[in-house]
PDB file of N, CA and C in Angstrom:
ATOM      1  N   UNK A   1       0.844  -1.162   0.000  1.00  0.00           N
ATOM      2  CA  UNK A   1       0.000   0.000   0.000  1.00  0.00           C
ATOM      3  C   UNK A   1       0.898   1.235   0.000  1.00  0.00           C
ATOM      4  N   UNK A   2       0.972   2.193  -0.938  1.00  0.00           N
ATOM      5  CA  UNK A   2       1.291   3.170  -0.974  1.00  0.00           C
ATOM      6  C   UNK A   2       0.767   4.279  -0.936  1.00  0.00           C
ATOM      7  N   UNK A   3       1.270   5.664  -0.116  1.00  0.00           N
ATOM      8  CA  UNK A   3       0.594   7.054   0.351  1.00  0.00           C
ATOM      9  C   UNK A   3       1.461   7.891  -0.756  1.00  0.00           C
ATOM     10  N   UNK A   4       0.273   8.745  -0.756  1.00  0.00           N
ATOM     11  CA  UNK A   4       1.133  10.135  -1.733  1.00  0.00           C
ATOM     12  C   UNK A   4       2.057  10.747  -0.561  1.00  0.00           C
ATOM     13  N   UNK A   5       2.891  11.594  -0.908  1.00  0.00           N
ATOM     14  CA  UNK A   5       3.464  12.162   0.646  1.00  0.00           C
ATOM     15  C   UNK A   5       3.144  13.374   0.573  1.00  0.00           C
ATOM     16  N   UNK A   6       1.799  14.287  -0.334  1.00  0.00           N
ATOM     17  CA  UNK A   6       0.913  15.346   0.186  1.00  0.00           C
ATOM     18  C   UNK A   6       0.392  14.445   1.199  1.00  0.00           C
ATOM     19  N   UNK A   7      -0.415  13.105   0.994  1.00  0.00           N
ATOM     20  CA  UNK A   7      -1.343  12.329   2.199  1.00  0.00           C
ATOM     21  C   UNK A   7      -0.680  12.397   3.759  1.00  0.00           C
ATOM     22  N   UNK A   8       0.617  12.247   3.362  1.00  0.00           N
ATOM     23  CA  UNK A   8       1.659  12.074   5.033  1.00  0.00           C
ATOM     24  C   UNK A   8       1.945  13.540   5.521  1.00  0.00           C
ATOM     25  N   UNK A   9       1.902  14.404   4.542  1.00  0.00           N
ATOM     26  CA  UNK A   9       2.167  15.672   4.615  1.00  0.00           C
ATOM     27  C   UNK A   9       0.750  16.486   5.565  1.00  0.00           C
ATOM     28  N   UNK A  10      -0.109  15.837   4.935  1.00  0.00           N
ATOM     29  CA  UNK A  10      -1.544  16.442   5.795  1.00  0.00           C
ATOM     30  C   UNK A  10      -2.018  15.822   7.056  1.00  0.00           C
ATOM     31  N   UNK A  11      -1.777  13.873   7.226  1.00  0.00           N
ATOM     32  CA  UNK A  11      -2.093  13.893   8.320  1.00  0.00           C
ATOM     33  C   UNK A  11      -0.959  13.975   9.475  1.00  0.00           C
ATOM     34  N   UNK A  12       0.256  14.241   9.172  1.00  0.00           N
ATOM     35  CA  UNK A  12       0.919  14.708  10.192  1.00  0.00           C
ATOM     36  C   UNK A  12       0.990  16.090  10.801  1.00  0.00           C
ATOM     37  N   UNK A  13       0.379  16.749   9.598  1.00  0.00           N
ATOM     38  CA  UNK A  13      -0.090  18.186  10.028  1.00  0.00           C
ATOM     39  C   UNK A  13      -1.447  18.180  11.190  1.00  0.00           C
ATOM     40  N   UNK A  14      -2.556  17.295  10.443  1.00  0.00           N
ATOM     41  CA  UNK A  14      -3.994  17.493  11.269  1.00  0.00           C
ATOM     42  C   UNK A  14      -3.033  16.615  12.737  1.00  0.00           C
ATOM     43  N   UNK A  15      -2.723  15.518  13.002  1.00  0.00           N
ATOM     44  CA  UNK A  15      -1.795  14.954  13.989  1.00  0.00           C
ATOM     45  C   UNK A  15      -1.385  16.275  14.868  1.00  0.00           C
ATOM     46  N   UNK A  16      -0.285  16.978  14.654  1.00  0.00           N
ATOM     47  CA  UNK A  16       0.351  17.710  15.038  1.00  0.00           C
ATOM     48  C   UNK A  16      -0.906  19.045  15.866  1.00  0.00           C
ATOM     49  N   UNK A  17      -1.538  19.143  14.890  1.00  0.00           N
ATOM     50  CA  UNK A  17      -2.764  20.383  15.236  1.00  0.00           C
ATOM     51  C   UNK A  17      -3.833  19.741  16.752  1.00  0.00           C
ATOM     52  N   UNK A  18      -4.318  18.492  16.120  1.00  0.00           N
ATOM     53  CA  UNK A  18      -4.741  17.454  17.147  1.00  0.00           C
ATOM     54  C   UNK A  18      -3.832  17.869  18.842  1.00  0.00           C
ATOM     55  N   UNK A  19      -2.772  17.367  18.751  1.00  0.00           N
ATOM     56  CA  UNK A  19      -1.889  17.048  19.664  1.00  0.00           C
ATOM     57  C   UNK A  19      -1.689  18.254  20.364  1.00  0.00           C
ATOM     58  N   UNK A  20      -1.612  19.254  19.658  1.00  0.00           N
ATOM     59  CA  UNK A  20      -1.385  20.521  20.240  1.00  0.00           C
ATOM     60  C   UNK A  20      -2.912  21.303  20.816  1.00  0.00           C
ATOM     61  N   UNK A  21      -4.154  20.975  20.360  1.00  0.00           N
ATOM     62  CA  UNK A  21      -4.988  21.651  21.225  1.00  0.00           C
ATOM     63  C   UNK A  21      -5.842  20.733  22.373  1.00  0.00           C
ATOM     64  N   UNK A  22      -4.769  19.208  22.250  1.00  0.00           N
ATOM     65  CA  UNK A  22      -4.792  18.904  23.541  1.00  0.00           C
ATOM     66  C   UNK A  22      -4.601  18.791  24.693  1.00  0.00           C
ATOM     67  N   UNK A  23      -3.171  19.775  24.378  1.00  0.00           N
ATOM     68  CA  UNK A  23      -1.997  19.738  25.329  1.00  0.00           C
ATOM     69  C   UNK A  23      -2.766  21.047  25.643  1.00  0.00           C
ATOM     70  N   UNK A  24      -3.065  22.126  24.946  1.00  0.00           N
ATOM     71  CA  UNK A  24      -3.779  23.577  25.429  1.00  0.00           C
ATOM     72  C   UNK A  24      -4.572  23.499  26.229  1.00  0.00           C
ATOM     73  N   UNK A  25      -5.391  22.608  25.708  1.00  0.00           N
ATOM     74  CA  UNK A  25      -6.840  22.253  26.902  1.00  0.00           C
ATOM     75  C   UNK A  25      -6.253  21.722  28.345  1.00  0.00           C
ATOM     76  N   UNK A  26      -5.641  20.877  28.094  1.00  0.00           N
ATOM     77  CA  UNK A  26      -5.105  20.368  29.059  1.00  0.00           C
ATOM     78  C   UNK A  26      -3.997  21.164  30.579  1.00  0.00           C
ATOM     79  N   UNK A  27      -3.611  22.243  29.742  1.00  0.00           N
ATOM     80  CA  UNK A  27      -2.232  22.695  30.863  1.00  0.00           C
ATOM     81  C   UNK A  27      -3.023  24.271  30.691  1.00  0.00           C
ATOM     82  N   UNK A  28      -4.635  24.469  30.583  1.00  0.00           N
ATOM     83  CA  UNK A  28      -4.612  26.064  30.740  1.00  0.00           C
ATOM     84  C   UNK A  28      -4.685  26.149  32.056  1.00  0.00           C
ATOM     85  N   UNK A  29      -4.236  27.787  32.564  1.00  0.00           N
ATOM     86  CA  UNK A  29      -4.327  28.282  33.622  1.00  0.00           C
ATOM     87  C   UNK A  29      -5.785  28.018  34.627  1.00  0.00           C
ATOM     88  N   UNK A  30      -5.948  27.751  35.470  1.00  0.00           N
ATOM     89  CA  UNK A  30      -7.008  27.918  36.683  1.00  0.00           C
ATOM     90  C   UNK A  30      -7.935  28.901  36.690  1.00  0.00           C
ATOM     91  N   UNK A  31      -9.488  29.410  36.603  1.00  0.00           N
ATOM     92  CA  UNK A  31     -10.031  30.282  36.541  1.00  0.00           C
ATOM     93  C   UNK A  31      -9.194  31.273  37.775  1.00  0.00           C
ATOM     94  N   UNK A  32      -9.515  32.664  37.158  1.00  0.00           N
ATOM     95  CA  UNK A  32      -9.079  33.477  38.768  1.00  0.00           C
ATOM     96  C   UNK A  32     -10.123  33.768  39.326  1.00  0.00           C
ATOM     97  N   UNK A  33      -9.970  33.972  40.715  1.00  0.00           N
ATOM     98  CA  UNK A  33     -10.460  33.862  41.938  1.00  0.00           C
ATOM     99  C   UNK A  33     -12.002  35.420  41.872  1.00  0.00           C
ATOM    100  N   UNK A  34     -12.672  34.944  42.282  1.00  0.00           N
ATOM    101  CA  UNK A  34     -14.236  35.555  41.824  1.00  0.00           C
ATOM    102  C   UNK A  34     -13.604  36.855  42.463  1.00  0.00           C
ATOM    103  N   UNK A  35     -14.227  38.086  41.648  1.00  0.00           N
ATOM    104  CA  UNK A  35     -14.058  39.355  42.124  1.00  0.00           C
ATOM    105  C   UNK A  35     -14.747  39.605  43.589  1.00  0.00           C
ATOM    106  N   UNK A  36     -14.065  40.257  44.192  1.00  0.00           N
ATOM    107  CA  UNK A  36     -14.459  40.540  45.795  1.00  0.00           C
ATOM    108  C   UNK A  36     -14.171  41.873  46.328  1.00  0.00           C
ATOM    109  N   UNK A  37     -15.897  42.355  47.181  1.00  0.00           N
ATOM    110  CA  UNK A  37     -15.635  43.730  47.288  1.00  0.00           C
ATOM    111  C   UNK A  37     -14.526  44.273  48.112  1.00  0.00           C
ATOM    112  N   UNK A  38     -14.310  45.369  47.626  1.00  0.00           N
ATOM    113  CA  UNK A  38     -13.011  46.192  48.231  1.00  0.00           C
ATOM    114  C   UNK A  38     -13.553  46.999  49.232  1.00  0.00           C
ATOM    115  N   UNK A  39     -12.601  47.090  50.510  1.00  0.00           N
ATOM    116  CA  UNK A  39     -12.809  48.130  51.814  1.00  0.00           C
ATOM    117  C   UNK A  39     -12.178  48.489  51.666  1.00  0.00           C
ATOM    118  N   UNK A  40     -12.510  49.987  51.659  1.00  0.00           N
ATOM    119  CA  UNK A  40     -11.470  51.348  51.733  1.00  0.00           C
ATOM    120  C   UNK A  40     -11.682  51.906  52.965  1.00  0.00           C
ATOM    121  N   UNK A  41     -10.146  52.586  53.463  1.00  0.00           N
ATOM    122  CA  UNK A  41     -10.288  52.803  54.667  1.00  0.00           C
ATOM    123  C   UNK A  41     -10.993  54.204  55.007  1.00  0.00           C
ATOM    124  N   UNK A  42     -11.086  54.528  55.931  1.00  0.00           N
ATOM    125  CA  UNK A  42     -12.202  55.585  56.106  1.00  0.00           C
ATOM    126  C   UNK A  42     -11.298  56.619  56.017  1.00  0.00           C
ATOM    127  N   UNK A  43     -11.974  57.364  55.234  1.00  0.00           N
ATOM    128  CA  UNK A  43     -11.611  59.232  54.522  1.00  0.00           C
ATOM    129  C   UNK A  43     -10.439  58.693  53.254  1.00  0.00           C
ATOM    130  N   UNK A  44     -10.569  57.749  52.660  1.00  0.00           N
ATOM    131  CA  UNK A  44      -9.779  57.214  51.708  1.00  0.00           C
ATOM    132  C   UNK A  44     -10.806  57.901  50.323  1.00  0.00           C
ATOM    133  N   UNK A  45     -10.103  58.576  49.189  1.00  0.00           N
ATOM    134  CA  UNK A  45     -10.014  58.917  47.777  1.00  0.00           C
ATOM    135  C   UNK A  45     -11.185  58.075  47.378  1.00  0.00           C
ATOM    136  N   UNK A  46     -12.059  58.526  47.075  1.00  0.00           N
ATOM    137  CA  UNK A  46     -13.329  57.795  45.740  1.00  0.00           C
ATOM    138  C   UNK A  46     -13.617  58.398  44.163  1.00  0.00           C
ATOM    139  N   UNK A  47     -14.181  57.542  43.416  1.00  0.00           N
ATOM    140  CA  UNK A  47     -14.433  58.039  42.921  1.00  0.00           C
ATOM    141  C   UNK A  47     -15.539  58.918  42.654  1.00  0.00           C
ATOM    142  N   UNK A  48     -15.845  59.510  43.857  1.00  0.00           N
ATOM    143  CA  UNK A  48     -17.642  60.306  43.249  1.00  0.00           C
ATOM    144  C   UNK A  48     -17.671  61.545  43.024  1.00  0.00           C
ATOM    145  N   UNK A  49     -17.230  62.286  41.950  1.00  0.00           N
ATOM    146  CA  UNK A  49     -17.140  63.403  41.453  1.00  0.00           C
ATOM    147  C   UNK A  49     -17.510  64.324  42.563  1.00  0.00           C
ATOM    148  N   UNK A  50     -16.945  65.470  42.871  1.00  0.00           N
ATOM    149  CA  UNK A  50     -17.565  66.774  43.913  1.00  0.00           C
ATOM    150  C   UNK A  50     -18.350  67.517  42.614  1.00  0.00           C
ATOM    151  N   UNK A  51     -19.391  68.135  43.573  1.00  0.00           N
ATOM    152  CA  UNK A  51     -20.367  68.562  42.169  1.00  0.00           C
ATOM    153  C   UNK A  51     -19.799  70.288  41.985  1.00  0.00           C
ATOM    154  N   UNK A  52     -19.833  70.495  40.430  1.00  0.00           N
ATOM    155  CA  UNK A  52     -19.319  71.656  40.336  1.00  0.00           C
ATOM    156  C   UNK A  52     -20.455  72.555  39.303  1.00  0.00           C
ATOM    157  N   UNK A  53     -20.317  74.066  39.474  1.00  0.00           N
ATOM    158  CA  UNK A  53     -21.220  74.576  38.551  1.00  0.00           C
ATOM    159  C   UNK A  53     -20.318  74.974  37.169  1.00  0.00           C
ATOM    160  N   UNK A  54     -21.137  74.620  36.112  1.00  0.00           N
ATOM    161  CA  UNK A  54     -20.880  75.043  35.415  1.00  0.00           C
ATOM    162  C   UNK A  54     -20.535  76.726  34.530  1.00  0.00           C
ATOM    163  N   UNK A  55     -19.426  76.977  33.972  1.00  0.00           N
ATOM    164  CA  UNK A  55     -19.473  78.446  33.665  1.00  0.00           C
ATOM    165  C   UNK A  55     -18.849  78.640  32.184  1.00  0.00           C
ATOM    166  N   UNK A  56     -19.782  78.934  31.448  1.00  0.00           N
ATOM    167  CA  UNK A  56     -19.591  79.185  30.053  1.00  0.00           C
ATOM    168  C   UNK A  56     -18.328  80.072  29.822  1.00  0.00           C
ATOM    169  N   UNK A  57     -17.987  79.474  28.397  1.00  0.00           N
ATOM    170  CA  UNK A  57     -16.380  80.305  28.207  1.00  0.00           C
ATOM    171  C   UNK A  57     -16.868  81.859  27.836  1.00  0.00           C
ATOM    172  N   UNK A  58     -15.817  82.619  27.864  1.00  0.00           N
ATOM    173  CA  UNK A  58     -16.062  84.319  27.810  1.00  0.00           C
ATOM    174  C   UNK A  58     -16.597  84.196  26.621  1.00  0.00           C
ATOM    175  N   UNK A  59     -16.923  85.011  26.225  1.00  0.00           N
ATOM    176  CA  UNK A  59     -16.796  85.383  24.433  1.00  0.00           C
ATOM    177  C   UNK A  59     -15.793  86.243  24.015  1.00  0.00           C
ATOM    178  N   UNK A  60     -14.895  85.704  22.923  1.00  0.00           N
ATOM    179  CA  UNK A  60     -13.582  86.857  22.766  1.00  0.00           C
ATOM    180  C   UNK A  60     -13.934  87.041  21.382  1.00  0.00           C
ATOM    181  N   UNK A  61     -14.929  87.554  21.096  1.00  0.00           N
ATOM    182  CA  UNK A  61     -14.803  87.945  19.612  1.00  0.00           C
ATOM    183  C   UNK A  61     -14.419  89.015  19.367  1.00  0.00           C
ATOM    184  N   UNK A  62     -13.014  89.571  19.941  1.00  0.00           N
ATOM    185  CA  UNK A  62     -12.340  90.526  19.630  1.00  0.00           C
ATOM    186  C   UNK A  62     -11.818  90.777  18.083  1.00  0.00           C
ATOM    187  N   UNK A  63     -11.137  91.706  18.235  1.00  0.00           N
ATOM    188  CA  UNK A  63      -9.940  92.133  16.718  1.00  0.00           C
ATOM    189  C   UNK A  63      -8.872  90.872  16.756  1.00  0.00           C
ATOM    190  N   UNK A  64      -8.720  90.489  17.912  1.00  0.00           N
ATOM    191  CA  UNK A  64      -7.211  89.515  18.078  1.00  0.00           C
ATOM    192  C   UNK A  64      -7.629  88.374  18.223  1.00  0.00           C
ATOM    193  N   UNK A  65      -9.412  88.349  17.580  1.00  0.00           N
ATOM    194  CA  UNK A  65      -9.321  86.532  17.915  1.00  0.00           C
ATOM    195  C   UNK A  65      -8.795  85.808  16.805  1.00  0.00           C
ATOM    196  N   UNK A  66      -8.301  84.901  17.374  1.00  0.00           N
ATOM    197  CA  UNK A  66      -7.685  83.745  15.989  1.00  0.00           C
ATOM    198  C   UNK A  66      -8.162  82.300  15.729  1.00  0.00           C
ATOM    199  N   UNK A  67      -9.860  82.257  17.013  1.00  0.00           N
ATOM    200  CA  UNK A  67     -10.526  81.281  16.539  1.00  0.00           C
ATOM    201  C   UNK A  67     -11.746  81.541  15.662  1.00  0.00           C
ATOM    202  N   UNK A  68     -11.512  80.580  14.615  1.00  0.00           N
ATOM    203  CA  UNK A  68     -12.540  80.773  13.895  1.00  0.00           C
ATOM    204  C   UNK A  68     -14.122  80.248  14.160  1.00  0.00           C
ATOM    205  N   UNK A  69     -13.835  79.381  14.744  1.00  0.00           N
ATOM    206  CA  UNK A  69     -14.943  78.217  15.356  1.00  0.00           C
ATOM    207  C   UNK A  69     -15.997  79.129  16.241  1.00  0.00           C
ATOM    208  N   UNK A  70     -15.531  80.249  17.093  1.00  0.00           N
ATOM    209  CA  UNK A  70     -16.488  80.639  17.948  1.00  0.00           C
ATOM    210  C   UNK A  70     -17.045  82.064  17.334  1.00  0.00           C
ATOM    211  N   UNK A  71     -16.716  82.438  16.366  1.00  0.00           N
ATOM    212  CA  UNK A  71     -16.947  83.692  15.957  1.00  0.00           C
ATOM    213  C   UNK A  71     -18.781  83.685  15.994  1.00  0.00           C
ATOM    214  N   UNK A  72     -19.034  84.829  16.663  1.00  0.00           N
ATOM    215  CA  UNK A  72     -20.581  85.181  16.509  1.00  0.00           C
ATOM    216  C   UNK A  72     -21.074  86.271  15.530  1.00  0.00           C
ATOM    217  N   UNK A  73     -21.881  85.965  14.910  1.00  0.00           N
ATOM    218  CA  UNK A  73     -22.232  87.239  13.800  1.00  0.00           C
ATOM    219  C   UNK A  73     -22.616  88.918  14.300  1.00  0.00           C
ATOM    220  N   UNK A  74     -21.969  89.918  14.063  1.00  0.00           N
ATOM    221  CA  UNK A  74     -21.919  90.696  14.796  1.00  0.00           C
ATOM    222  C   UNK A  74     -22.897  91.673  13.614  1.00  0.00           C
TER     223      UNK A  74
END
């Protein structure tokens, strides 16, 4: 019985592919450990924004402005 050696060429490839996503499955890492809430110590940094008011930019539609974007029709 004789093989083409594309035939040996492919199943030592599918072989090889085989072998290797058994060994993957096999040696992956351990799930990590379930997320768990955090205690911060008291008067410790958060994130909850301090509330601020808002204040619109000046209007400089002077002689010396050099933005074009805010120009108002005068």
């Amino acid at each position: 019985m004789s093989m083409r050696p594309l035939t040996i060429v492919l199943c030592a490839l599918a072989l090889a592919l085989g072998t290797a996503a058994v060994v993957a499955l096999l040696v992956r890492p351990p799930d990590p450990p379930a997320v768990q809430a955090i205690e911060l110590l008291p008067g410790a940094a958060t994130a909850t924004p301090t509330p601020t008011t808002f204040a619109p930019p000046e209007d400089d539609d002077g002689p010396d402005d050099d933005d074009p974007f805010d120009d108002d029709e005068q």
